[in-house]
Structures are given as structure tokens and as C-alpha cells.
PDB file of N, CA and C in Angstrom:
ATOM      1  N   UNK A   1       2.754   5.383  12.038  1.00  0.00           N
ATOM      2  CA  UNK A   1       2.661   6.816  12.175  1.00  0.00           C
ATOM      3  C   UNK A   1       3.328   7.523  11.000  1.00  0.00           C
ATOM      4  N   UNK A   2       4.324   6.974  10.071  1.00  0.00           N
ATOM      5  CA  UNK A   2       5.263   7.473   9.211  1.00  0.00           C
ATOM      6  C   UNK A   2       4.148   7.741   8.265  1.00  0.00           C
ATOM      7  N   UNK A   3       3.776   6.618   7.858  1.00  0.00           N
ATOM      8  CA  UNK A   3       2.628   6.804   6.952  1.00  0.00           C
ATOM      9  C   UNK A   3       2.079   8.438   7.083  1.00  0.00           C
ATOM     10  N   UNK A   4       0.881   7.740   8.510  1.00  0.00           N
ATOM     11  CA  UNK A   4       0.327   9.384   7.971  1.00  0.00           C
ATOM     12  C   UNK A   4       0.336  10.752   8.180  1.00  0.00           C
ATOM     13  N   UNK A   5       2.122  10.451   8.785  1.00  0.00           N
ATOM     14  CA  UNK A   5       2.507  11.841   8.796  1.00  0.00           C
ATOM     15  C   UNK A   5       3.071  12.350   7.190  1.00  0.00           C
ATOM     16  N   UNK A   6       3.031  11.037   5.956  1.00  0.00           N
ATOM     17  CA  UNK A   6       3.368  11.543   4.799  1.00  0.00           C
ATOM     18  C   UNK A   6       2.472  12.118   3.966  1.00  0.00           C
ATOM     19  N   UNK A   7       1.214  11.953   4.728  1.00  0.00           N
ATOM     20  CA  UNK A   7      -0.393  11.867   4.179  1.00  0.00           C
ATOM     21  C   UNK A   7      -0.169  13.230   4.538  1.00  0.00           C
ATOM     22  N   UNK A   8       0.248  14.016   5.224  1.00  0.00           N
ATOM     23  CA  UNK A   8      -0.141  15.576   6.300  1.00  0.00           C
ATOM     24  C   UNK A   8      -0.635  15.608   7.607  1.00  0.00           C
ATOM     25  N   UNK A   9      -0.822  14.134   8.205  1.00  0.00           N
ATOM     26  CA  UNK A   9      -1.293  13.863   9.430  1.00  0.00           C
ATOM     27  C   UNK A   9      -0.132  14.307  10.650  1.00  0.00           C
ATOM     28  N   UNK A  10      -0.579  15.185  11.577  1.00  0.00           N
ATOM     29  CA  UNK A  10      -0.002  15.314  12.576  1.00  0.00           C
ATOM     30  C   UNK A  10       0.284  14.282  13.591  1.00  0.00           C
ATOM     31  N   UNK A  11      -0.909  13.497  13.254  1.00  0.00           N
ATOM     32  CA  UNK A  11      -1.332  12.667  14.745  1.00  0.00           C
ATOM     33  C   UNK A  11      -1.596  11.525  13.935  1.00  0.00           C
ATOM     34  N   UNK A  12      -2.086  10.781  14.489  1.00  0.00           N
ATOM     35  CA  UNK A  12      -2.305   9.352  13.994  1.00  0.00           C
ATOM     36  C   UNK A  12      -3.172   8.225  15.180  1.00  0.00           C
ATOM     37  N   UNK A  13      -4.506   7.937  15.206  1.00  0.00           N
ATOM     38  CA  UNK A  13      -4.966   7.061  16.087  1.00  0.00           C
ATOM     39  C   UNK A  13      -4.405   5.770  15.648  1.00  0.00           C
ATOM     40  N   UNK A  14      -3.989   4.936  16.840  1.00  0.00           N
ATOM     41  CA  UNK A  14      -3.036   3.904  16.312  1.00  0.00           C
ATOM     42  C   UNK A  14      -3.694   3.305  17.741  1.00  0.00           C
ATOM     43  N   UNK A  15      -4.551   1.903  17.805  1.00  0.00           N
ATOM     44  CA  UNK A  15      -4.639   1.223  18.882  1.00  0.00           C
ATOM     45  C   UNK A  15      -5.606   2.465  19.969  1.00  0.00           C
ATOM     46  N   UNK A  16      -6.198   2.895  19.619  1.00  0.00           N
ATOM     47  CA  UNK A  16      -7.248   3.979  20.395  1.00  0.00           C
ATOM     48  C   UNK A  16      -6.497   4.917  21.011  1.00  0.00           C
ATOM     49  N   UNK A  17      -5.059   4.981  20.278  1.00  0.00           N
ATOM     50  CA  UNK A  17      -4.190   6.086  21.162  1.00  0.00           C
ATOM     51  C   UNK A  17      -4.006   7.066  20.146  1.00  0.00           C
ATOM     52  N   UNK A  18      -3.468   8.128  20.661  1.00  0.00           N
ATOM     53  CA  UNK A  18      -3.249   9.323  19.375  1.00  0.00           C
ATOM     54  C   UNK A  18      -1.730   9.333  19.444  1.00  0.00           C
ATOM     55  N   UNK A  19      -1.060   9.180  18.588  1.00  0.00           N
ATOM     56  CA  UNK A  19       0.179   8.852  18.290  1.00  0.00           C
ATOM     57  C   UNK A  19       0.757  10.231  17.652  1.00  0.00           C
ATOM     58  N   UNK A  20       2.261  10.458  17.718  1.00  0.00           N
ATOM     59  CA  UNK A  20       2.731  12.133  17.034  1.00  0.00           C
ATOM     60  C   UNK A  20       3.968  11.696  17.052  1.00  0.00           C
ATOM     61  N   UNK A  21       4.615  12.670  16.469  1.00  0.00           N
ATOM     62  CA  UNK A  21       5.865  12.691  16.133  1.00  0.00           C
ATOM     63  C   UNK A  21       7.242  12.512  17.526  1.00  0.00           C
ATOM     64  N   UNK A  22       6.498  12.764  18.351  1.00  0.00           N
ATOM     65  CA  UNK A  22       7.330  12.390  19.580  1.00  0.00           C
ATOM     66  C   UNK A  22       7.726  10.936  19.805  1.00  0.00           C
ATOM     67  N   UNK A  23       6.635  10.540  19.789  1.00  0.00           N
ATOM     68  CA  UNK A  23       6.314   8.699  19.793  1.00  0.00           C
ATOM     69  C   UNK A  23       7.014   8.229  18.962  1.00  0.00           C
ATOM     70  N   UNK A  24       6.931   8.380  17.502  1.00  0.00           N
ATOM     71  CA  UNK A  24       7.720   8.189  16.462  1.00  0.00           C
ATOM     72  C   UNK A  24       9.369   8.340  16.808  1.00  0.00           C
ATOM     73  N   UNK A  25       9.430   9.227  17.228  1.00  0.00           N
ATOM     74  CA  UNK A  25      11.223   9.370  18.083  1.00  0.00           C
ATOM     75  C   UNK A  25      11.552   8.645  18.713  1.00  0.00           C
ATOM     76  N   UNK A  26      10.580   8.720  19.919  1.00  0.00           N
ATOM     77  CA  UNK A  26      11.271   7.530  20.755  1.00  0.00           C
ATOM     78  C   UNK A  26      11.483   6.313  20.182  1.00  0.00           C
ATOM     79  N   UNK A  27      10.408   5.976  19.724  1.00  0.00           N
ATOM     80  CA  UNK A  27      10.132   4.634  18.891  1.00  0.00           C
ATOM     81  C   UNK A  27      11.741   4.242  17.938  1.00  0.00           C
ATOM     82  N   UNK A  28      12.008   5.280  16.958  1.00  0.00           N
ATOM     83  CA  UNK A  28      13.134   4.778  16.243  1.00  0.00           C
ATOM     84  C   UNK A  28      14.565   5.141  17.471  1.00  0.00           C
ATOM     85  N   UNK A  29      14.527   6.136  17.815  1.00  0.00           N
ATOM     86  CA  UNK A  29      15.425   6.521  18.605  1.00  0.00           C
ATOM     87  C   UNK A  29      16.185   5.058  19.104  1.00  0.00           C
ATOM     88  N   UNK A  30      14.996   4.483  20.006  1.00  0.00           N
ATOM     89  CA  UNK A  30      15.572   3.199  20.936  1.00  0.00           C
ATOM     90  C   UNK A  30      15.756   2.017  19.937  1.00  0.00           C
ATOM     91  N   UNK A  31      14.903   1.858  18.656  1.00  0.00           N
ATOM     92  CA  UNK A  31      15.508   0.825  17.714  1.00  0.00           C
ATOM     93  C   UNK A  31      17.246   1.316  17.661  1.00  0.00           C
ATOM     94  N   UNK A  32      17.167   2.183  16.985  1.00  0.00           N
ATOM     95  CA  UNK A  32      18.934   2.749  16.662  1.00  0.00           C
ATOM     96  C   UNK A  32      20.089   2.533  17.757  1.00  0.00           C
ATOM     97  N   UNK A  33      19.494   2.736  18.801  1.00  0.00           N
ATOM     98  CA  UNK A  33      20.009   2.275  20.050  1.00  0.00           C
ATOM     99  C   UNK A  33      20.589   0.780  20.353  1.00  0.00           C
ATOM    100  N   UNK A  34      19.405  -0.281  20.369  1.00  0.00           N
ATOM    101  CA  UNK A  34      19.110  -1.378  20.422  1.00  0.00           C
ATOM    102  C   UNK A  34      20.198  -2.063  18.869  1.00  0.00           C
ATOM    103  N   UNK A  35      20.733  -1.396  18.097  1.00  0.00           N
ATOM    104  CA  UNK A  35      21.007  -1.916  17.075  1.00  0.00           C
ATOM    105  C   UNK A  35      22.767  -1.618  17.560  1.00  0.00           C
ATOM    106  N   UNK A  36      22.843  -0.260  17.633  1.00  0.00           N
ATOM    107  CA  UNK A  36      24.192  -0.588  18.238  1.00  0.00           C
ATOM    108  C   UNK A  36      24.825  -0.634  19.138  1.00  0.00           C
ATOM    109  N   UNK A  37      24.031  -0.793  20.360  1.00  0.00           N
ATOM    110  CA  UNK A  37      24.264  -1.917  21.402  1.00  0.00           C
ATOM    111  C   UNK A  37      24.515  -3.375  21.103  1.00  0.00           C
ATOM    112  N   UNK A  38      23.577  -3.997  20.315  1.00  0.00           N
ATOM    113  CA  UNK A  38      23.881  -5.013  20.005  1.00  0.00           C
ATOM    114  C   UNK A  38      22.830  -5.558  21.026  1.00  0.00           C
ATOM    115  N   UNK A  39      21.912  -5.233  21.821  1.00  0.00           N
ATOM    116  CA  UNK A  39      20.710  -5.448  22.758  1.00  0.00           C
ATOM    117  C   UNK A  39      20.298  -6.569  22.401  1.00  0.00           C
ATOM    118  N   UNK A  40      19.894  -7.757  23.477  1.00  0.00           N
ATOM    119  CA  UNK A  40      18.926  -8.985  22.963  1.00  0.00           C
ATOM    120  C   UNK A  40      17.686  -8.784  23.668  1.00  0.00           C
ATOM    121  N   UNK A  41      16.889  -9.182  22.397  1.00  0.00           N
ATOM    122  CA  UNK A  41      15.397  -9.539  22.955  1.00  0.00           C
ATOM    123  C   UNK A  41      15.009 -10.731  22.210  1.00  0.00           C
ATOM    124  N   UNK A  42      13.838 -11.018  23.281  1.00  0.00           N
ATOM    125  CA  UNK A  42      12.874 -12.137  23.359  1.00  0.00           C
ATOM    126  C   UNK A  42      12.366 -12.163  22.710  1.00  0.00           C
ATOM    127  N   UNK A  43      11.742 -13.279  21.319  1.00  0.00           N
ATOM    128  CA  UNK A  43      10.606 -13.169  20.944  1.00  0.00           C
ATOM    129  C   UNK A  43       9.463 -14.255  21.347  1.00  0.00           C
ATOM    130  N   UNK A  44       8.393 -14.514  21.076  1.00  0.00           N
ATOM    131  CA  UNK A  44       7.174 -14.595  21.775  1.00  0.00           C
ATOM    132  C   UNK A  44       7.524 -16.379  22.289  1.00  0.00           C
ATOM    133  N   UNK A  45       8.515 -16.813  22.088  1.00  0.00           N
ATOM    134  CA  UNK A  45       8.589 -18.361  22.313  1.00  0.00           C
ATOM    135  C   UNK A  45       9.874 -18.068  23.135  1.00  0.00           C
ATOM    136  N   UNK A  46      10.217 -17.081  23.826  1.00  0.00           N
ATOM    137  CA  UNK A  46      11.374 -17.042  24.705  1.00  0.00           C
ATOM    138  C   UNK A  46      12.900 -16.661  24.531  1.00  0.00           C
ATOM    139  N   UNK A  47      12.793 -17.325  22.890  1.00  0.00           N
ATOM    140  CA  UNK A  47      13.893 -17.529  22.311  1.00  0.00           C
ATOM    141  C   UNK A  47      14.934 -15.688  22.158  1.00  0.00           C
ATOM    142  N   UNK A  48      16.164 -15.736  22.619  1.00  0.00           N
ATOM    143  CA  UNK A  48      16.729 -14.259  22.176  1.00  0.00           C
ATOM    144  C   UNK A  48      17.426 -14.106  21.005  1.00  0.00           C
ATOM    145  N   UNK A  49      17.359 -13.243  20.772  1.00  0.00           N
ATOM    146  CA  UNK A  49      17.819 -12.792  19.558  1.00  0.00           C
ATOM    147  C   UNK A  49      18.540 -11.124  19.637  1.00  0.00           C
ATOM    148  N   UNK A  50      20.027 -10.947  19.166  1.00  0.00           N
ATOM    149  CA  UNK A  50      20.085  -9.866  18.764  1.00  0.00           C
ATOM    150  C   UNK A  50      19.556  -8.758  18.009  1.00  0.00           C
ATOM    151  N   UNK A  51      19.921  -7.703  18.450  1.00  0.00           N
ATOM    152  CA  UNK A  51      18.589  -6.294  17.744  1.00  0.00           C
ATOM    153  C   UNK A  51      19.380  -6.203  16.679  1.00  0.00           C
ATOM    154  N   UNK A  52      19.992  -6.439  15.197  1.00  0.00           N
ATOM    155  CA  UNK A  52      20.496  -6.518  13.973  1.00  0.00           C
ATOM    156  C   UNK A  52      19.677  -5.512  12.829  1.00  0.00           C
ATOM    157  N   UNK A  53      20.520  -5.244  12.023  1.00  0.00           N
ATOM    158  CA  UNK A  53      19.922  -4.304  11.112  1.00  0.00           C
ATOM    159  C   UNK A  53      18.957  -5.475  10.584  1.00  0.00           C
ATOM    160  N   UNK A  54      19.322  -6.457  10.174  1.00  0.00           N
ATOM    161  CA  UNK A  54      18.694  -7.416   9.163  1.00  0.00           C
ATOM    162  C   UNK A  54      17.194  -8.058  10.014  1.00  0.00           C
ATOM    163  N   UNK A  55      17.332  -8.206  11.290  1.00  0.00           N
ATOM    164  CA  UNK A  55      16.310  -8.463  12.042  1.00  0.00           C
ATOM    165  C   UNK A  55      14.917  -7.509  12.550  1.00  0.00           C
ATOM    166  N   UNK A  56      15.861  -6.200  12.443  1.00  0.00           N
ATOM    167  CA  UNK A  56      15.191  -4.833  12.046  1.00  0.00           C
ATOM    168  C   UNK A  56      13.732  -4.384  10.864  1.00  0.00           C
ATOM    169  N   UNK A  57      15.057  -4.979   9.635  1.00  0.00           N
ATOM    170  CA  UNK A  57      13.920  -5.029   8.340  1.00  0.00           C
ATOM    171  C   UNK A  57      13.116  -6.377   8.430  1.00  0.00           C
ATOM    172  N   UNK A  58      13.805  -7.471   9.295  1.00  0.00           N
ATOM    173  CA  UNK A  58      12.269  -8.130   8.791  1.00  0.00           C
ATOM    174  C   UNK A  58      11.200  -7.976   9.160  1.00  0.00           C
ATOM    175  N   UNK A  59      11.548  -7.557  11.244  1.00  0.00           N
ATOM    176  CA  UNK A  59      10.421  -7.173  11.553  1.00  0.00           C
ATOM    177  C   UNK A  59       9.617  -6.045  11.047  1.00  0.00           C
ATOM    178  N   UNK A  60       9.717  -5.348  10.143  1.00  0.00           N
ATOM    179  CA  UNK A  60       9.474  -3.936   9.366  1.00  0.00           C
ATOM    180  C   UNK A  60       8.473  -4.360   8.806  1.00  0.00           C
ATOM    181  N   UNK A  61       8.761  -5.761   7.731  1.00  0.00           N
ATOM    182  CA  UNK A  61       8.641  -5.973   6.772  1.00  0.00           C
ATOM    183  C   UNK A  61       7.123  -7.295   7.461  1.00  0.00           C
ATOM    184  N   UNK A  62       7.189  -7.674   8.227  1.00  0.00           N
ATOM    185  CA  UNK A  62       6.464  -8.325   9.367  1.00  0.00           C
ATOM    186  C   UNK A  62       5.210  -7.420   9.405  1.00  0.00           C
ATOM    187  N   UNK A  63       5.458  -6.365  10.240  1.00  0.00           N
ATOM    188  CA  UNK A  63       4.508  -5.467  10.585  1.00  0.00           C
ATOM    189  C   UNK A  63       3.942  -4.662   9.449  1.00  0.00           C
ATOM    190  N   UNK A  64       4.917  -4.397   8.123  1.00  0.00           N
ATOM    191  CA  UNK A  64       3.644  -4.200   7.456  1.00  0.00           C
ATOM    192  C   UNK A  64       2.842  -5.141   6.781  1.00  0.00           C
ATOM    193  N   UNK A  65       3.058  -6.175   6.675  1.00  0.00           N
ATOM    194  CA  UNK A  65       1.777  -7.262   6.194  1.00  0.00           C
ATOM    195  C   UNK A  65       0.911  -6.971   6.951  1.00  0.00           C
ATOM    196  N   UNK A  66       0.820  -6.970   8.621  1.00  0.00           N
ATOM    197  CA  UNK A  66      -0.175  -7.605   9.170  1.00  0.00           C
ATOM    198  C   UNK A  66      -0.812  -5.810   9.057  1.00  0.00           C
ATOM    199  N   UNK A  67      -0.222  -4.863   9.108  1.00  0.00           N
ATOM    200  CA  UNK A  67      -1.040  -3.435   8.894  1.00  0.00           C
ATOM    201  C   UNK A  67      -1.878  -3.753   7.726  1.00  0.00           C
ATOM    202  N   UNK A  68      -0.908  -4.160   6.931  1.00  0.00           N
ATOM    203  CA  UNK A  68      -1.723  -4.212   5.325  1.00  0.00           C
ATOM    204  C   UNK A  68      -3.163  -5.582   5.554  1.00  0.00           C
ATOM    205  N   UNK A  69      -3.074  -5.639   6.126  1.00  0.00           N
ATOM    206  CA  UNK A  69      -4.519  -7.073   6.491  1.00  0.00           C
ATOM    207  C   UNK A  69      -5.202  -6.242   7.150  1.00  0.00           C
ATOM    208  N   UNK A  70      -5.072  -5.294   8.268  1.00  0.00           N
ATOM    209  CA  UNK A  70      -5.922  -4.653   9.173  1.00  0.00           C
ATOM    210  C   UNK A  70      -6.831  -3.741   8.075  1.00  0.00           C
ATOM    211  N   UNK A  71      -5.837  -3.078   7.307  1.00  0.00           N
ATOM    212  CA  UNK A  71      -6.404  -1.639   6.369  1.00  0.00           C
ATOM    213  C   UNK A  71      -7.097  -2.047   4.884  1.00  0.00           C
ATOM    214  N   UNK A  72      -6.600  -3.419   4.621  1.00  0.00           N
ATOM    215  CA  UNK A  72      -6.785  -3.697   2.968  1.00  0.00           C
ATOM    216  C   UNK A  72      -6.023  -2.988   2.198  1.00  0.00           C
ATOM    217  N   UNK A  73      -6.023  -4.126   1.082  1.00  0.00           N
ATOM    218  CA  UNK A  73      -4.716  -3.501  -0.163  1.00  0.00           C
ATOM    219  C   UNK A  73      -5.415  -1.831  -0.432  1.00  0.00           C
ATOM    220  N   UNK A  74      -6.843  -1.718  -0.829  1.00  0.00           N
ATOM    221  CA  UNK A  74      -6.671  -0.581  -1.676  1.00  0.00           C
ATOM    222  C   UNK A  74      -6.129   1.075  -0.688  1.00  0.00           C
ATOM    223  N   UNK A  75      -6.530   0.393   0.329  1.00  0.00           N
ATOM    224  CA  UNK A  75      -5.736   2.118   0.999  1.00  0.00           C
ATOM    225  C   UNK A  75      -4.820   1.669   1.287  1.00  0.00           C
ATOM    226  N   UNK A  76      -4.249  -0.001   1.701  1.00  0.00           N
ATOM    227  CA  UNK A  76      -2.376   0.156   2.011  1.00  0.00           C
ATOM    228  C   UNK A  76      -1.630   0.762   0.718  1.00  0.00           C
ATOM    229  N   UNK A  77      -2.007   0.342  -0.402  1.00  0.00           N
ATOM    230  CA  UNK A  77      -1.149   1.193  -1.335  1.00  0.00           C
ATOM    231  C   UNK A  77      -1.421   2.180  -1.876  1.00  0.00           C
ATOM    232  N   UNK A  78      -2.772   2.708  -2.046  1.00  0.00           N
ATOM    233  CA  UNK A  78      -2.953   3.770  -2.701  1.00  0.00           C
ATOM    234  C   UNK A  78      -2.936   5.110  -1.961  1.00  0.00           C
ATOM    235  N   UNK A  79      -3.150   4.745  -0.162  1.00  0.00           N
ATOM    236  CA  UNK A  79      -2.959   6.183   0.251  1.00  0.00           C
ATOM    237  C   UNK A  79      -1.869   5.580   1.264  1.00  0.00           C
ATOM    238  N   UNK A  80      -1.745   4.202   1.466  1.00  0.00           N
ATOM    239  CA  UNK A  80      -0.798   4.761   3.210  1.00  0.00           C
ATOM    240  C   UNK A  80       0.904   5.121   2.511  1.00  0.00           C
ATOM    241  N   UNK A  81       1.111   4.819   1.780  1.00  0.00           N
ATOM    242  CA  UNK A  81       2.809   4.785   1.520  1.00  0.00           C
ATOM    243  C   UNK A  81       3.439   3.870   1.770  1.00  0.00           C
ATOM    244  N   UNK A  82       3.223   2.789   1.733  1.00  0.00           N
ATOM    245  CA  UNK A  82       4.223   1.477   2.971  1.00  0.00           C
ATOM    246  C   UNK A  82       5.689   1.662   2.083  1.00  0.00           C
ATOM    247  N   UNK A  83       5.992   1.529   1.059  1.00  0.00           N
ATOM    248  CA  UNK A  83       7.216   1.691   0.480  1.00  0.00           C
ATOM    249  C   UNK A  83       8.208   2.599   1.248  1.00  0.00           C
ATOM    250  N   UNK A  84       7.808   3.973   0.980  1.00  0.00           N
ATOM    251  CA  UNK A  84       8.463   5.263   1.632  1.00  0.00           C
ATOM    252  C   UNK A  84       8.670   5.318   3.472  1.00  0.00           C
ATOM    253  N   UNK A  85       7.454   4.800   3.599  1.00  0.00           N
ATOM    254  CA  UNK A  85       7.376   4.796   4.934  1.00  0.00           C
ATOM    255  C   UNK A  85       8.430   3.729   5.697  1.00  0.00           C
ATOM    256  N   UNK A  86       8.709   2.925   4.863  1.00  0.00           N
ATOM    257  CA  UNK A  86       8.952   1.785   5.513  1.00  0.00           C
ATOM    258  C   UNK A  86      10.925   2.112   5.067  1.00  0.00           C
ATOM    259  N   UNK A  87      11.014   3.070   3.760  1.00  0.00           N
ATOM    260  CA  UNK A  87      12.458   3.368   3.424  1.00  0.00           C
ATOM    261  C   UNK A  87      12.334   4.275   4.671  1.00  0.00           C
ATOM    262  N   UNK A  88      11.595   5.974   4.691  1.00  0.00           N
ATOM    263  CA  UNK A  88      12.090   6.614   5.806  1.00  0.00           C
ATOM    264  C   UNK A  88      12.424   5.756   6.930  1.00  0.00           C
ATOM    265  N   UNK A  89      11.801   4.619   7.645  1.00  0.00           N
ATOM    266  CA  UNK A  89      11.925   4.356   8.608  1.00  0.00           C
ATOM    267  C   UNK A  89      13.292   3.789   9.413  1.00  0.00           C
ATOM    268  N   UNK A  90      13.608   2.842   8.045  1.00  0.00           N
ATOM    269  CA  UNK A  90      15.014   2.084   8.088  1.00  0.00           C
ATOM    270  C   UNK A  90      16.293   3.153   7.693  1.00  0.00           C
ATOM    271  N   UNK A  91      15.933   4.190   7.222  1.00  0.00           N
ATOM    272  CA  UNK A  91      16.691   5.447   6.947  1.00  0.00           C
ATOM    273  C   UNK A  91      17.053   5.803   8.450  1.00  0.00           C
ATOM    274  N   UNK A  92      16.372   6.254   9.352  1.00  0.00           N
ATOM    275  CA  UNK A  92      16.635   6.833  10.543  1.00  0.00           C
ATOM    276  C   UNK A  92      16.937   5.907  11.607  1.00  0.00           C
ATOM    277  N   UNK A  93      16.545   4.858  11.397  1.00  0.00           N
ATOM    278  CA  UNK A  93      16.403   3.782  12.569  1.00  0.00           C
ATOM    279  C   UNK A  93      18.169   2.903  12.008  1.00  0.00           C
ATOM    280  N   UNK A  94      18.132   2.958  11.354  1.00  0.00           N
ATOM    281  CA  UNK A  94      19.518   1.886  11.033  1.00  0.00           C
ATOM    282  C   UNK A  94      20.351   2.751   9.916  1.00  0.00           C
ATOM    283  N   UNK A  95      20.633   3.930  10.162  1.00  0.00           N
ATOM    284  CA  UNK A  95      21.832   4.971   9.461  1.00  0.00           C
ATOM    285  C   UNK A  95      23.185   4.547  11.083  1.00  0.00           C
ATOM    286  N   UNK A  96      24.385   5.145  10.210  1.00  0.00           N
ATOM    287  CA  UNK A  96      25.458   4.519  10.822  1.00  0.00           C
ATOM    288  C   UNK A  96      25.210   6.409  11.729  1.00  0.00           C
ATOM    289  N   UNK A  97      25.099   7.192  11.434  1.00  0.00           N
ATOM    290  CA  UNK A  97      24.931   8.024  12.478  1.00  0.00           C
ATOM    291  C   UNK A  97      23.652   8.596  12.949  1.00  0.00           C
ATOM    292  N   UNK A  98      23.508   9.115  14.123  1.00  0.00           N
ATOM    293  CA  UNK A  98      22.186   9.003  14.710  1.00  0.00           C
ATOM    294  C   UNK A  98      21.428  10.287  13.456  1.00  0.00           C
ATOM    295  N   UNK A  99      20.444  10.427  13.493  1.00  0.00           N
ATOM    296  CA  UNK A  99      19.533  11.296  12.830  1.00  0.00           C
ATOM    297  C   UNK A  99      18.937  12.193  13.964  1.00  0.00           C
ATOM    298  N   UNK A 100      19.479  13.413  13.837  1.00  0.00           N
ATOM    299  CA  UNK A 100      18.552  14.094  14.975  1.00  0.00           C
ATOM    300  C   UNK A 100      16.755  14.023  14.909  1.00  0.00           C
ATOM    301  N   UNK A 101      16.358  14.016  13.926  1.00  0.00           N
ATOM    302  CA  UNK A 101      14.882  14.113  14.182  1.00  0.00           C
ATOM    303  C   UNK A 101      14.413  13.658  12.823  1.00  0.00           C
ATOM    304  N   UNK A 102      13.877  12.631  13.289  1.00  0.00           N
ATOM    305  CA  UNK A 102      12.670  11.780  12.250  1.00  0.00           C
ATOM    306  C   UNK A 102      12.353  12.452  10.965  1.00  0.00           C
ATOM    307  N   UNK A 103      11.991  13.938  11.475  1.00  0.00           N
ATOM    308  CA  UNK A 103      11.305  14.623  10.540  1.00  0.00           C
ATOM    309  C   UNK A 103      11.618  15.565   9.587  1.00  0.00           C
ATOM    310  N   UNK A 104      13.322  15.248   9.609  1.00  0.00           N
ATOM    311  CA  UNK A 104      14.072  15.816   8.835  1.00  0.00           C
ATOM    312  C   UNK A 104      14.653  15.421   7.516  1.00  0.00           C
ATOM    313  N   UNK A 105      14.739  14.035   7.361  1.00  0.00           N
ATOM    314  CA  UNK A 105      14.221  13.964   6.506  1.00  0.00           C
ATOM    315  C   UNK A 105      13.259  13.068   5.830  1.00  0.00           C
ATOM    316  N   UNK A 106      12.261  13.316   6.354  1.00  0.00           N
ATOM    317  CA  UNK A 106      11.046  13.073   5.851  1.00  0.00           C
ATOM    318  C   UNK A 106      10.268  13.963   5.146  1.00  0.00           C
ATOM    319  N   UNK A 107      10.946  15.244   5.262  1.00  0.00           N
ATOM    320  CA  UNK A 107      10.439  16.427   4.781  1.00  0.00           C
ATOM    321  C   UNK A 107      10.453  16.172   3.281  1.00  0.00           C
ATOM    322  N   UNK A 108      11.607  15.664   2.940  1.00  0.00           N
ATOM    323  CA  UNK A 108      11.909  15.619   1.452  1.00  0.00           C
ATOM    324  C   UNK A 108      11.093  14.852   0.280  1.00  0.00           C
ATOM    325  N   UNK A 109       9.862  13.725   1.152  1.00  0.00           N
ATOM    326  CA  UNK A 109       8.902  12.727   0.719  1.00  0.00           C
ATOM    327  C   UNK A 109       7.823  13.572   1.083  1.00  0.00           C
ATOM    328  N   UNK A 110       7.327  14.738   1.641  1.00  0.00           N
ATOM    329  CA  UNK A 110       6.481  15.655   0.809  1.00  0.00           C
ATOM    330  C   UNK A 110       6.298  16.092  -0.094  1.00  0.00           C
ATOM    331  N   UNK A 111       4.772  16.591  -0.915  1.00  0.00           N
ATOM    332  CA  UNK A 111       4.564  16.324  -2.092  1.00  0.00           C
ATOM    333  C   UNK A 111       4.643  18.490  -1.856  1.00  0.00           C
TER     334      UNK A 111
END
């Protein structure tokens, strides 16, 4: 959704759903949460694992490959942003104090 809210997108179809800036909140909100709690989760073989900044970026870094396979290189880099998107994201989601709203600064990666 970071993406193409950097594009000017309000919304974002993501999985046949329309996705917004709310979603996006919750979404990092409970990462940031989950990080300093210190929260364990499961991954797909059972195994737990702490919610860690470092476990954070890989899964980041995870999910955008497999975006970047869904979309192809020439619009993952030339229009979605994965760089920025993927700095705003770890910006708000893993800062040592909470960020009131996603979209504050994200403002500043408008053109």
C-alpha cells in the first residue's frame, strides 16, 4: 500500500480488497507493537520466533521479492518505489518511538 500511496494512490487493490491508509496503520501499528513486546510468532513449519527489528526487515525484504515476481521488474522499479517504500515502512514500524500516523512522514517522499 506504501507504494501506491507514493504514486498519489489513495487506495490500493491488494488481493481483490481495496486497501487505505487505515489498513496501513493498523498494519504497522501492531508490527511496532509486536516488536516491543517482544511477541512470538509461528512461522509456517510451527517453529516460533520472536517479532525483532532484524526479523522485521527480513520479512520486508521477503515480501518484496515475491511482490516484485507478481508485478515484474519494469514497474517494481520504475513506478512502485520498493526502496522508499520499504525505508518509510521500517521508519514507522521499528522507530524507538511510536509515529503517530504513517502519513506523516511520508509526506516528505512526495514529489
Amino acid at each position: 500500500y506504501i507504494s501506491s500511496w507514493l504514486r498519489g494512490n489513495g487506495a490500493a487493490g491488494i488481493y481483490n480488497l481495496m486497501e487505505d491508509a487505515a489498513t496501513a496503520e493498523i498494519s504497522r501499528s501492531q508490527v511496532w507493537q509486536w516488536v516491543r513486546h517482544e511477541t512470538e510468532i509461528a512461522d509456517d513449519s510451527g517453529t516460533k520466533k520472536k517479532v525483532t527489528p532484524q526479523l522485521v526487515r527480513d520479512l520486508a525484504g521477503e515480501e518484496l521479492e515475491r511482490i516484485r515476481g507478481e508485478v515484474g521488474d519494469e514497474f517494481f522499479f520504475s513506478e512502485g518505489r520498493p526502496d522508499e517504500s520499504r525505508a518509510l515502512f521500517e521508519q514507522v514500524a521499528l522507530s524507538d518511538e511510536f509515529i503517530e500516523f504513517l502519513t506523516l512522514p511520508a509526506y516528505e517522499h512526495l514529489p
